[in-house]
PDB file of N, CA and C in Angstrom:
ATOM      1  N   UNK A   1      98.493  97.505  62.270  1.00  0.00           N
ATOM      2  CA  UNK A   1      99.181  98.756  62.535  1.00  0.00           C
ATOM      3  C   UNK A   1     100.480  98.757  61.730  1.00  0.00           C
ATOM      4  N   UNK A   2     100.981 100.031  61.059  1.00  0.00           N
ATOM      5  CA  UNK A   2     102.087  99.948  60.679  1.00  0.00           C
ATOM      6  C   UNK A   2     103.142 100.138  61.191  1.00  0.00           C
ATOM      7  N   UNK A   3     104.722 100.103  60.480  1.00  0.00           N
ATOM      8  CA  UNK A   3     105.698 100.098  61.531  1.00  0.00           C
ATOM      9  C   UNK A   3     105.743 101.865  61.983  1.00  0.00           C
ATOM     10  N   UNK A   4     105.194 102.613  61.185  1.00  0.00           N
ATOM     11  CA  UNK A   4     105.446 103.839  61.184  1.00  0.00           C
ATOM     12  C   UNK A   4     104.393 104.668  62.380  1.00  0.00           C
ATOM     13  N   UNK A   5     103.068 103.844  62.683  1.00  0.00           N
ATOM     14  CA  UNK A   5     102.301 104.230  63.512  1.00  0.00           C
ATOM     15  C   UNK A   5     102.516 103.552  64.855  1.00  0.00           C
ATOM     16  N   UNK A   6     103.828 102.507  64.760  1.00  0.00           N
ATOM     17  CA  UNK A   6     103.286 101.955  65.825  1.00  0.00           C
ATOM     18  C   UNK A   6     105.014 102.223  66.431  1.00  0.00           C
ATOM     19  N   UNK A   7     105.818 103.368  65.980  1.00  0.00           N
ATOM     20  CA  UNK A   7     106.869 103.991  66.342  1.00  0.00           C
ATOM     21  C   UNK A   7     106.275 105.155  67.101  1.00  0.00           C
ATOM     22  N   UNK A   8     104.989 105.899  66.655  1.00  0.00           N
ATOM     23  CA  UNK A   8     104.555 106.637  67.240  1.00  0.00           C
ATOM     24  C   UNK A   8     103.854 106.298  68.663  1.00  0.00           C
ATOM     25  N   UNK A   9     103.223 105.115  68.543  1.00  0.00           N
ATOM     26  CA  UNK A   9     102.716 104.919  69.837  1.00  0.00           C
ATOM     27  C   UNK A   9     103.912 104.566  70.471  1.00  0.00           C
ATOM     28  N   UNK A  10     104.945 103.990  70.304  1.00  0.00           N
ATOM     29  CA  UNK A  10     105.933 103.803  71.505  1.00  0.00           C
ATOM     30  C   UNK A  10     106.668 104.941  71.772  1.00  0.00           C
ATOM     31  N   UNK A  11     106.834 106.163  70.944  1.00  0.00           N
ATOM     32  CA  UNK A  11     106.891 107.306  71.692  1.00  0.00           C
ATOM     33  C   UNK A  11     106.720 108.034  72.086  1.00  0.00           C
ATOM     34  N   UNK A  12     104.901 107.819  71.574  1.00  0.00           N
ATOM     35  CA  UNK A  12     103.932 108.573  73.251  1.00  0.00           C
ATOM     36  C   UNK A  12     104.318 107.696  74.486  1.00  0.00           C
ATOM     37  N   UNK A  13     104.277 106.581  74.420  1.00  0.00           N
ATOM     38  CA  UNK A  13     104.137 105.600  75.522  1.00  0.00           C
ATOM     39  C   UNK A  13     105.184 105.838  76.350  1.00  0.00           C
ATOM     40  N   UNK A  14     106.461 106.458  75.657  1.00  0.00           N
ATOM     41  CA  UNK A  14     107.335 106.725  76.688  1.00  0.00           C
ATOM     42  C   UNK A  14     107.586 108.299  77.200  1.00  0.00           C
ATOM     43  N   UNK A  15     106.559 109.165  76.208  1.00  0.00           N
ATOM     44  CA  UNK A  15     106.513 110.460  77.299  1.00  0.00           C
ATOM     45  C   UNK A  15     105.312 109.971  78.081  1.00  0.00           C
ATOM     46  N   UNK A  16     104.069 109.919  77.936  1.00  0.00           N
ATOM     47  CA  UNK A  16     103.594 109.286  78.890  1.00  0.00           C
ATOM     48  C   UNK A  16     104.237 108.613  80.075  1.00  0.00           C
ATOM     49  N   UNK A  17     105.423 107.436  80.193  1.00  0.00           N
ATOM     50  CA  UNK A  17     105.911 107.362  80.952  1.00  0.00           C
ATOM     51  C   UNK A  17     106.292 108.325  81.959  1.00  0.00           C
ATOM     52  N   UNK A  18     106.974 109.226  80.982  1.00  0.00           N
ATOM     53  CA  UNK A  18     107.711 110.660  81.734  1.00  0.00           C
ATOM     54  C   UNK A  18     106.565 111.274  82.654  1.00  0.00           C
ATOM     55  N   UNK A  19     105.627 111.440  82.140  1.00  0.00           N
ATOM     56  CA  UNK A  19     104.225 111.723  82.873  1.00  0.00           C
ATOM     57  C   UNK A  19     104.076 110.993  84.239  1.00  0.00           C
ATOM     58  N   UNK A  20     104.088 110.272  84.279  1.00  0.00           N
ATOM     59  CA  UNK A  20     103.517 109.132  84.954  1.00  0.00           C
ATOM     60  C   UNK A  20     104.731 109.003  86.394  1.00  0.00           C
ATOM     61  N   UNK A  21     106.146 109.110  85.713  1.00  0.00           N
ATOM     62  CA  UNK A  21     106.868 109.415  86.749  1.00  0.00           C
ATOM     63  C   UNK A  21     106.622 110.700  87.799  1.00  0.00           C
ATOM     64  N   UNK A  22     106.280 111.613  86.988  1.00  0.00           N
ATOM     65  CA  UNK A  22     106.413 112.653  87.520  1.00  0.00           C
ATOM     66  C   UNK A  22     105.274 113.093  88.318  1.00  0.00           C
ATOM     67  N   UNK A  23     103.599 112.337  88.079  1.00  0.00           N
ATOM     68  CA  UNK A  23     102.554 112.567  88.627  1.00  0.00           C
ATOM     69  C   UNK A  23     102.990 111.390  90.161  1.00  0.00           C
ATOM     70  N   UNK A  24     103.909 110.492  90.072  1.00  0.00           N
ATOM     71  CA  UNK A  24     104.123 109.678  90.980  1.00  0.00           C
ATOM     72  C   UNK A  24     104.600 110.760  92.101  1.00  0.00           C
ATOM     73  N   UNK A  25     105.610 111.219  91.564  1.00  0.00           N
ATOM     74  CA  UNK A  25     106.436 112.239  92.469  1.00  0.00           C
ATOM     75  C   UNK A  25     105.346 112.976  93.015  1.00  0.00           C
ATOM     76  N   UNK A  26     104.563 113.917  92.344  1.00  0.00           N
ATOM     77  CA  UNK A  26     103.072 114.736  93.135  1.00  0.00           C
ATOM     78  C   UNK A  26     102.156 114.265  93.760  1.00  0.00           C
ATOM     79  N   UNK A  27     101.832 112.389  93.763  1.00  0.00           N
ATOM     80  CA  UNK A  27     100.942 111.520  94.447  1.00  0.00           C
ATOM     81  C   UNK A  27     101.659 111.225  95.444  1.00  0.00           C
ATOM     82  N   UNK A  28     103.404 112.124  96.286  1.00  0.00           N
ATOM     83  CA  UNK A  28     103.531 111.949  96.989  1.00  0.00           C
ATOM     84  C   UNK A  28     102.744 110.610  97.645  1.00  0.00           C
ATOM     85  N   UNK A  29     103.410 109.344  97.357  1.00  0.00           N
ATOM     86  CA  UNK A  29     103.033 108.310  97.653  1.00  0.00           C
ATOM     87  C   UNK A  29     102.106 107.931  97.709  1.00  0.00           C
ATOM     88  N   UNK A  30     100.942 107.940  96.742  1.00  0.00           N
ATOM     89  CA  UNK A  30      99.509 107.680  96.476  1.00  0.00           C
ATOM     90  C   UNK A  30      98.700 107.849  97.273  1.00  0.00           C
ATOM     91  N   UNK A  31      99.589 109.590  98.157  1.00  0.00           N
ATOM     92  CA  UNK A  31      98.130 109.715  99.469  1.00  0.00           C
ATOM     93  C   UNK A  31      97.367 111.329  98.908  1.00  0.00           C
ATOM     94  N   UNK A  32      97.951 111.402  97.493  1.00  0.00           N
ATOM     95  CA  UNK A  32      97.302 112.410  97.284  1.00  0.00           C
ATOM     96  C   UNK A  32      96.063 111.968  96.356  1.00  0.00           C
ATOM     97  N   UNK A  33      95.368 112.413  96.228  1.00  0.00           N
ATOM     98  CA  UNK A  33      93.553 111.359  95.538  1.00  0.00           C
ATOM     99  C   UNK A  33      93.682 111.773  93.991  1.00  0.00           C
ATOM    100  N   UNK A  34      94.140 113.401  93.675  1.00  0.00           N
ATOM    101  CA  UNK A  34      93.532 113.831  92.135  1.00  0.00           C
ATOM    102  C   UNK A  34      95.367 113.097  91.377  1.00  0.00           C
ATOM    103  N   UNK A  35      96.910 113.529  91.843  1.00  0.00           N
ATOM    104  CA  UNK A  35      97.672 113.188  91.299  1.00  0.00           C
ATOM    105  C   UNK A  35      97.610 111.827  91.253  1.00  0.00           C
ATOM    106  N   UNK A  36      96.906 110.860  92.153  1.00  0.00           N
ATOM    107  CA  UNK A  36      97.199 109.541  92.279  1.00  0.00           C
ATOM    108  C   UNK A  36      96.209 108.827  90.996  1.00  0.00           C
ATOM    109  N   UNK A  37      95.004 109.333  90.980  1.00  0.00           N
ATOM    110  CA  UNK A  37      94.091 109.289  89.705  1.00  0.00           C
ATOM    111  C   UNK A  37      95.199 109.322  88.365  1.00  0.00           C
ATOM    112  N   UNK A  38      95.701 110.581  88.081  1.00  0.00           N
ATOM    113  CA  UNK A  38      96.794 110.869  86.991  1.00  0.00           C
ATOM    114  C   UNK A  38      97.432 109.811  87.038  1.00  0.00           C
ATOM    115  N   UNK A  39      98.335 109.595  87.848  1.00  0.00           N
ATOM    116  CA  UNK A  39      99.376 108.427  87.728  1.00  0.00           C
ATOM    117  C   UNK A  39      98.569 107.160  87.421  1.00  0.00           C
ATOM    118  N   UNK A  40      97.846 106.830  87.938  1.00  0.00           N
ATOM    119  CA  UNK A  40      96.814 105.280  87.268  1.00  0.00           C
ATOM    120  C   UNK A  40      96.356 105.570  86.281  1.00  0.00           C
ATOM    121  N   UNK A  41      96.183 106.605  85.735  1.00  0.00           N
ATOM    122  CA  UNK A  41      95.247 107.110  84.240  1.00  0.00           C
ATOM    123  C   UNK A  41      96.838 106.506  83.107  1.00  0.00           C
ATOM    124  N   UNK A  42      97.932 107.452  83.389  1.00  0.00           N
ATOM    125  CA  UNK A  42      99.384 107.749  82.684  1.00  0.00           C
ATOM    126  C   UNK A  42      99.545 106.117  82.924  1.00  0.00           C
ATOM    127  N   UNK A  43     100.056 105.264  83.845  1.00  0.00           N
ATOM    128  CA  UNK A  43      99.910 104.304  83.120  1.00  0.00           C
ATOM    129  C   UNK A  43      99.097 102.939  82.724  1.00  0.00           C
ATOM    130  N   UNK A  44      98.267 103.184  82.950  1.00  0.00           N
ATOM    131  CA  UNK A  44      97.220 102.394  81.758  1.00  0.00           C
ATOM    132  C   UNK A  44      97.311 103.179  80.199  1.00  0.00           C
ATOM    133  N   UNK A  45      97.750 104.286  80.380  1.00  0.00           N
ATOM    134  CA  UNK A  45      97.718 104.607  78.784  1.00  0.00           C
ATOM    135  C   UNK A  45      99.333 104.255  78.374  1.00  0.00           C
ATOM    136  N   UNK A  46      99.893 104.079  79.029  1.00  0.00           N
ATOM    137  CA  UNK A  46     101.262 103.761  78.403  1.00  0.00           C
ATOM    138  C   UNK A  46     101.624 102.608  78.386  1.00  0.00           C
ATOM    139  N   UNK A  47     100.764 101.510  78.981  1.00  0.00           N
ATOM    140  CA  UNK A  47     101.002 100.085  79.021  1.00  0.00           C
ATOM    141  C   UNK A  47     100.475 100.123  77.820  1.00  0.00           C
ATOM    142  N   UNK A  48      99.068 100.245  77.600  1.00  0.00           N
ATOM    143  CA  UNK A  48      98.216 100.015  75.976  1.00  0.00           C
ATOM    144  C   UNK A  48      98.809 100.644  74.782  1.00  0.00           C
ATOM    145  N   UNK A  49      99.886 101.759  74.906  1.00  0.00           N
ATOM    146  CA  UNK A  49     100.414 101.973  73.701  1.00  0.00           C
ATOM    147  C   UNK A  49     101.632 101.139  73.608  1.00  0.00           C
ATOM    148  N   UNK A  50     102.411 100.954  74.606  1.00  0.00           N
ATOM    149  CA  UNK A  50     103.479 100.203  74.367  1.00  0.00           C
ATOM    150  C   UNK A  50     103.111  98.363  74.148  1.00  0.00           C
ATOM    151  N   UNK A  51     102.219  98.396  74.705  1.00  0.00           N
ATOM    152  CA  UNK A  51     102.037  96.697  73.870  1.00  0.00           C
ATOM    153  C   UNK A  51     101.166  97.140  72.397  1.00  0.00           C
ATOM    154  N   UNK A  52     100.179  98.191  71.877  1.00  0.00           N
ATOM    155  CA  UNK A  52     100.164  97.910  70.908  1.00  0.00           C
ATOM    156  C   UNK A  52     101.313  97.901  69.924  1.00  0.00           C
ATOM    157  N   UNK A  53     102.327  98.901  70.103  1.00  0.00           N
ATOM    158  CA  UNK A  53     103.724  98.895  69.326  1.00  0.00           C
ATOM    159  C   UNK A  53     104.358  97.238  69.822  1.00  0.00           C
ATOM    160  N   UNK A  54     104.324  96.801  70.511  1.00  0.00           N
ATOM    161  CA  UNK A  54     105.350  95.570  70.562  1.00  0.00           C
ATOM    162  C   UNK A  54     104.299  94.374  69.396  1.00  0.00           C
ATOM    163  N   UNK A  55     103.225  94.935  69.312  1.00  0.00           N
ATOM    164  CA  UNK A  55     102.386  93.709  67.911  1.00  0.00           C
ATOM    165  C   UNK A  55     103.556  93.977  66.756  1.00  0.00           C
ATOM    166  N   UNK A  56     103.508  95.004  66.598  1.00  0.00           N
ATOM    167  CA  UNK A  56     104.703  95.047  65.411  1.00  0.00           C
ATOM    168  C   UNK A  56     106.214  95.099  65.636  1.00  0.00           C
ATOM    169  N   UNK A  57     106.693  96.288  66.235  1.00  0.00           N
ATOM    170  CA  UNK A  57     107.999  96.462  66.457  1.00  0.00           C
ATOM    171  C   UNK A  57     108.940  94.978  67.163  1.00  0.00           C
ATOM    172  N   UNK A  58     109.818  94.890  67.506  1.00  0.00           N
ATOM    173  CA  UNK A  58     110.999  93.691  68.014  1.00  0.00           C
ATOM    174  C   UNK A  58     110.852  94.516  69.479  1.00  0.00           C
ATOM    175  N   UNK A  59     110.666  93.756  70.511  1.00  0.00           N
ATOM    176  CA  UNK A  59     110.629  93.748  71.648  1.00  0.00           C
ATOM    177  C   UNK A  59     111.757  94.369  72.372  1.00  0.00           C
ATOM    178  N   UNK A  60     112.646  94.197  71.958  1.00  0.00           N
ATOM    179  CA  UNK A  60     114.576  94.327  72.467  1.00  0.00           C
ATOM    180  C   UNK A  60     114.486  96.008  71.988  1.00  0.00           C
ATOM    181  N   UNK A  61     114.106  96.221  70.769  1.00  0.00           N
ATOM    182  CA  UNK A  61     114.840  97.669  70.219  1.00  0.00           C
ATOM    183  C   UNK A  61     113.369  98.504  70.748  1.00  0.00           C
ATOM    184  N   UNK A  62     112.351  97.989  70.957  1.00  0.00           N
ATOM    185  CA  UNK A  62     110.772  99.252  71.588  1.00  0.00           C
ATOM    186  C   UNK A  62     111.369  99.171  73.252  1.00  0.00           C
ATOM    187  N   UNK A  63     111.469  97.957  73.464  1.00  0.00           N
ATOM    188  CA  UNK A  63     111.460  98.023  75.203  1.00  0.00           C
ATOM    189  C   UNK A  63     112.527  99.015  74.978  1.00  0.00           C
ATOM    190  N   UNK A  64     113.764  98.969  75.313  1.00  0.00           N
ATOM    191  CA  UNK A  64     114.611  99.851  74.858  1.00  0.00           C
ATOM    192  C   UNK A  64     114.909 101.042  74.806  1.00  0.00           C
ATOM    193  N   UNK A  65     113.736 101.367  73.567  1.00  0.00           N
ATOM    194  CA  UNK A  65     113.878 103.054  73.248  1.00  0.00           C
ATOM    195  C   UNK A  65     112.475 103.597  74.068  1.00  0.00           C
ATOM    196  N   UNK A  66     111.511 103.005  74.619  1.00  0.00           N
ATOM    197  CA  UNK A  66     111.095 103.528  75.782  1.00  0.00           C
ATOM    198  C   UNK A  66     111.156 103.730  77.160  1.00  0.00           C
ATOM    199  N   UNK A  67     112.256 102.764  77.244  1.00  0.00           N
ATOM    200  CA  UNK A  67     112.901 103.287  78.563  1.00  0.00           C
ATOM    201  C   UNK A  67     113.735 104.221  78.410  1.00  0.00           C
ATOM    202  N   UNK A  68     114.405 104.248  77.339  1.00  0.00           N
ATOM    203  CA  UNK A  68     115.604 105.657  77.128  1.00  0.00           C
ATOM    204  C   UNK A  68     114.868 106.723  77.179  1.00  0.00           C
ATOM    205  N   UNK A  69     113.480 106.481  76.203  1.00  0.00           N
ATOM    206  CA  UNK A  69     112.823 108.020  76.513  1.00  0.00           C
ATOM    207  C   UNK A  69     112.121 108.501  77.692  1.00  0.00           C
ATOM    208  N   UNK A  70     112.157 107.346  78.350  1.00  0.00           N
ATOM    209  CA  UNK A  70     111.539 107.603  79.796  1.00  0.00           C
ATOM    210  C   UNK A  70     112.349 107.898  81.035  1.00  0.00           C
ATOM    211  N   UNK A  71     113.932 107.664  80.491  1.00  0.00           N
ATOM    212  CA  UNK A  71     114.525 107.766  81.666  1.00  0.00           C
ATOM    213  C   UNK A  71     115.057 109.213  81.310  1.00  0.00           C
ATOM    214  N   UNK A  72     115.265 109.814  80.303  1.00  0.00           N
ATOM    215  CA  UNK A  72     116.070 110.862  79.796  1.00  0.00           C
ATOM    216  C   UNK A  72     115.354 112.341  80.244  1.00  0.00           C
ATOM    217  N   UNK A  73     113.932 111.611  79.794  1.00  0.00           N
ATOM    218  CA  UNK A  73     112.793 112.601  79.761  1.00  0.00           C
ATOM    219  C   UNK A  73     112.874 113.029  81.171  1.00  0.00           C
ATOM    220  N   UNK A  74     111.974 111.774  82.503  1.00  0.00           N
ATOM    221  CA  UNK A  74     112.378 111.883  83.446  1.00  0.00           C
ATOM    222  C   UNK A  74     113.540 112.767  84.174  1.00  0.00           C
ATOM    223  N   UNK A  75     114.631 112.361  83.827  1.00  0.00           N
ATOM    224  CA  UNK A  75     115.624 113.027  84.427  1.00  0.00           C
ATOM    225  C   UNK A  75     115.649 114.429  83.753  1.00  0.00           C
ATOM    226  N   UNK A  76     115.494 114.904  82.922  1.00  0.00           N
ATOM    227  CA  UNK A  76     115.117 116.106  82.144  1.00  0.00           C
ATOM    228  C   UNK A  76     113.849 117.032  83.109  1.00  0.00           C
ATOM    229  N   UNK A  77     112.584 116.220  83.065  1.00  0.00           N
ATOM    230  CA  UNK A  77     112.200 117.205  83.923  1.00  0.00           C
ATOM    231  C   UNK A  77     112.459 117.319  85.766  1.00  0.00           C
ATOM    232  N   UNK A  78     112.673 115.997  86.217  1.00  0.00           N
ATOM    233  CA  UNK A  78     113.327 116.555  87.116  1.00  0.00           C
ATOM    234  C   UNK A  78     114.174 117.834  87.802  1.00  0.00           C
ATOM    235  N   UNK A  79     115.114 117.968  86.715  1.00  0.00           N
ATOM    236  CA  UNK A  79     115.878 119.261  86.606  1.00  0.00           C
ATOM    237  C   UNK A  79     115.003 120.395  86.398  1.00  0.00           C
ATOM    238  N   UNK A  80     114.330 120.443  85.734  1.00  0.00           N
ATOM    239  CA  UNK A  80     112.880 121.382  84.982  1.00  0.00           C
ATOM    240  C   UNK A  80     112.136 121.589  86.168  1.00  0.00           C
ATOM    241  N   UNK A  81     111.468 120.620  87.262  1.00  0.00           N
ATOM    242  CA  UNK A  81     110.328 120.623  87.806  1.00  0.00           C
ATOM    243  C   UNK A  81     110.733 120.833  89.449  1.00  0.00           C
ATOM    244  N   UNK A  82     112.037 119.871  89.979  1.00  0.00           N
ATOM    245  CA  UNK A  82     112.364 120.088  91.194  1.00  0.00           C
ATOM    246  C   UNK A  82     113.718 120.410  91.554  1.00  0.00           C
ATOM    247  N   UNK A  83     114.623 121.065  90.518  1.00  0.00           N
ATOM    248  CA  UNK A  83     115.601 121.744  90.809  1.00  0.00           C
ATOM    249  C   UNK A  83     116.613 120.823  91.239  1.00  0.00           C
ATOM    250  N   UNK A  84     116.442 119.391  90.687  1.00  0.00           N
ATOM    251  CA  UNK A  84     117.497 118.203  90.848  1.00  0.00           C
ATOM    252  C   UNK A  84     118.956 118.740  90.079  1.00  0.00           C
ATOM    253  N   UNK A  85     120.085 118.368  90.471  1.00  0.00           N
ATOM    254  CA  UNK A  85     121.381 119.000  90.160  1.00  0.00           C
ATOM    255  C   UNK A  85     121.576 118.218  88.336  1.00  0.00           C
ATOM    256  N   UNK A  86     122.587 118.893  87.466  1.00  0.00           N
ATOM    257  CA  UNK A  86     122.604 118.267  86.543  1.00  0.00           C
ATOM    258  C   UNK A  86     123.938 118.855  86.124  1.00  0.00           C
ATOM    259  N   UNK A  87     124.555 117.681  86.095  1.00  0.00           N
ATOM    260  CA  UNK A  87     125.966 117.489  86.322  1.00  0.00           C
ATOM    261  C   UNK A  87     126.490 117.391  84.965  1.00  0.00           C
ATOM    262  N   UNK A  88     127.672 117.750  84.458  1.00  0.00           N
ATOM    263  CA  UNK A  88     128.360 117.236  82.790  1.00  0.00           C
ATOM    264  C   UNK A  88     128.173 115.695  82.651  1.00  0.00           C
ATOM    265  N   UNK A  89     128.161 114.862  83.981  1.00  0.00           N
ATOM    266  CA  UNK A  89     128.330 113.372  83.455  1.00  0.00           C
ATOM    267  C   UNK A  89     127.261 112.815  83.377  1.00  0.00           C
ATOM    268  N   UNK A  90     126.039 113.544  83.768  1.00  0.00           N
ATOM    269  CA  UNK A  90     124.457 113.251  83.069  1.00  0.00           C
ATOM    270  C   UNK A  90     124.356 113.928  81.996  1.00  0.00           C
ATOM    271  N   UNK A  91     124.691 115.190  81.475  1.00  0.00           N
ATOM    272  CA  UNK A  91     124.439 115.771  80.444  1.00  0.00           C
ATOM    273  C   UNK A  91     124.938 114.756  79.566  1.00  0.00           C
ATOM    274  N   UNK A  92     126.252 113.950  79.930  1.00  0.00           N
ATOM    275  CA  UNK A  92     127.327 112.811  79.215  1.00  0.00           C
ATOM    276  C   UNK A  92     125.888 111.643  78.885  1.00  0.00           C
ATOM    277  N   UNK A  93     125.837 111.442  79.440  1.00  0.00           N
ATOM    278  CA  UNK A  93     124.962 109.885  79.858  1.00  0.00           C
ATOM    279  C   UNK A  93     123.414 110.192  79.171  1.00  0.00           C
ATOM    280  N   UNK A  94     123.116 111.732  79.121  1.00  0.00           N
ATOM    281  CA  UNK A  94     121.866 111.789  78.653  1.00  0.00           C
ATOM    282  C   UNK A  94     122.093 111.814  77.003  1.00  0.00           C
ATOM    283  N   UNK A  95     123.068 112.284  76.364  1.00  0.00           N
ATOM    284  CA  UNK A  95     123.420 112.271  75.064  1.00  0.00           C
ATOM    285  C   UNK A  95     123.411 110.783  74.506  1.00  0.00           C
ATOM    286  N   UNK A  96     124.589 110.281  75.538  1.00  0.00           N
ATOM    287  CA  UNK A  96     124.790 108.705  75.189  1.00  0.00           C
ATOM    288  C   UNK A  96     123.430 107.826  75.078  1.00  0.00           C
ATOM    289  N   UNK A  97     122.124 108.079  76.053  1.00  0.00           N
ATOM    290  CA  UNK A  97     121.217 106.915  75.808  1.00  0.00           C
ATOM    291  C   UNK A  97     120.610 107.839  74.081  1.00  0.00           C
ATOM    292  N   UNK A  98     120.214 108.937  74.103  1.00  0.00           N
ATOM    293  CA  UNK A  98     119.751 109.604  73.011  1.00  0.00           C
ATOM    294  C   UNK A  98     120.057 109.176  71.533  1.00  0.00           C
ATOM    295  N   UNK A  99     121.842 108.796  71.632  1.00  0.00           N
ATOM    296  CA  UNK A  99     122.747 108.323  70.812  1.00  0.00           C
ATOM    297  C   UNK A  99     122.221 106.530  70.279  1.00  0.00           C
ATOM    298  N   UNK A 100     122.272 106.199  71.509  1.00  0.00           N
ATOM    299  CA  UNK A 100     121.524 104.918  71.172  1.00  0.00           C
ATOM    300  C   UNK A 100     120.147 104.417  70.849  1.00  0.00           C
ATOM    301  N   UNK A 101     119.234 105.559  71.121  1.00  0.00           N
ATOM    302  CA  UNK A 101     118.014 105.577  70.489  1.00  0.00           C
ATOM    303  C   UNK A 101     117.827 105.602  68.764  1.00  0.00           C
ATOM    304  N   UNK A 102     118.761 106.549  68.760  1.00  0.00           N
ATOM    305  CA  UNK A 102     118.664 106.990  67.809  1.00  0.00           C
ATOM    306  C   UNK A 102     119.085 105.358  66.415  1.00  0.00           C
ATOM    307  N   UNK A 103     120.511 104.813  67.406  1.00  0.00           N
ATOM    308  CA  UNK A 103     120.865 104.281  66.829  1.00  0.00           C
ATOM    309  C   UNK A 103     120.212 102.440  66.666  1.00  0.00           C
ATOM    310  N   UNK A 104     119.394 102.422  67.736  1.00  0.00           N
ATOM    311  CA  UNK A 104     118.144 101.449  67.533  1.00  0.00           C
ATOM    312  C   UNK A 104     117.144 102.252  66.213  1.00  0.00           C
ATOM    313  N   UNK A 105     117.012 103.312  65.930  1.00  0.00           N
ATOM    314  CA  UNK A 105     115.473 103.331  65.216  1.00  0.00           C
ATOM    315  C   UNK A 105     116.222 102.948  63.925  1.00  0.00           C
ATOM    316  N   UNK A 106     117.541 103.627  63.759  1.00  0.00           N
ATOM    317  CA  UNK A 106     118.032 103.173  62.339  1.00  0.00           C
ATOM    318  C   UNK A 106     118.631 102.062  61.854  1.00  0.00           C
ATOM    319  N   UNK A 107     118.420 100.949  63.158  1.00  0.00           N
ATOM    320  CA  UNK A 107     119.063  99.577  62.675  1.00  0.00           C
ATOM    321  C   UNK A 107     118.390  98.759  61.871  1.00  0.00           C
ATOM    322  N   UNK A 108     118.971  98.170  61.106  1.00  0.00           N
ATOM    323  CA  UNK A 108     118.100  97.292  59.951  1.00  0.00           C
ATOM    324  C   UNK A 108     117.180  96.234  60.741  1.00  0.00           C
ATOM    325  N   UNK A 109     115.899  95.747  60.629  1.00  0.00           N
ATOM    326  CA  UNK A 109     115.432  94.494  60.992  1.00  0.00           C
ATOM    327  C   UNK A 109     115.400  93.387  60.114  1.00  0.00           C
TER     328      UNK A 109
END
């Protein structure tokens, strides 16, 4: 895999994540049968993309920028989906991990 395909799977892997959070939230605690399916589907597909990206990518800068995109995303639709409050010092904090994504993809290896 290249480094360029396997940037892509780690950032499906982390909207997928976002997925996966959010089908958690609708499996209302895995007593619902079709969202709870989703959420076991979302992550088995996001475990298998994020370890195929860790064959290539550095472990420190993928783990990393898929949790940033998973937590950002997350908290993004939150606001989007259940009317969670969104304050200047998350709007602050959501820039800042974005900032550091950004600034992992462009670091030299």
């Amino acid at each position: 895999m290249s480094p360029q395909i396997a940037w892509v799977a780690l950032v499906t892997a982390g909207l997928l994540d976002v997925g996966w959070a959010i089908s958690m939230k609708y499996a209302e605690g895995y007593t619902r049968l079709g969202w709870s399916m989703v959420s076991l589907a979302l992550l088995a597909a996001f475990v298998f993309l994020l370890g195929r990206a860790l064959q290539v990518l550095e472990i420190g800068i993928a783990y990393t920028v898929w949790t940033g995109i998973g937590a950002v995303g997350t908290l993004t639709m939150g606001v989007l989906l259940f009317g969670e409050a969104l304050h200047p010092v998350k709007i602050a904090g959501i820039v800042l991990v974005l900032a550091g994504i950004v600034a992992l993809k462009l670091a030299p290896t």
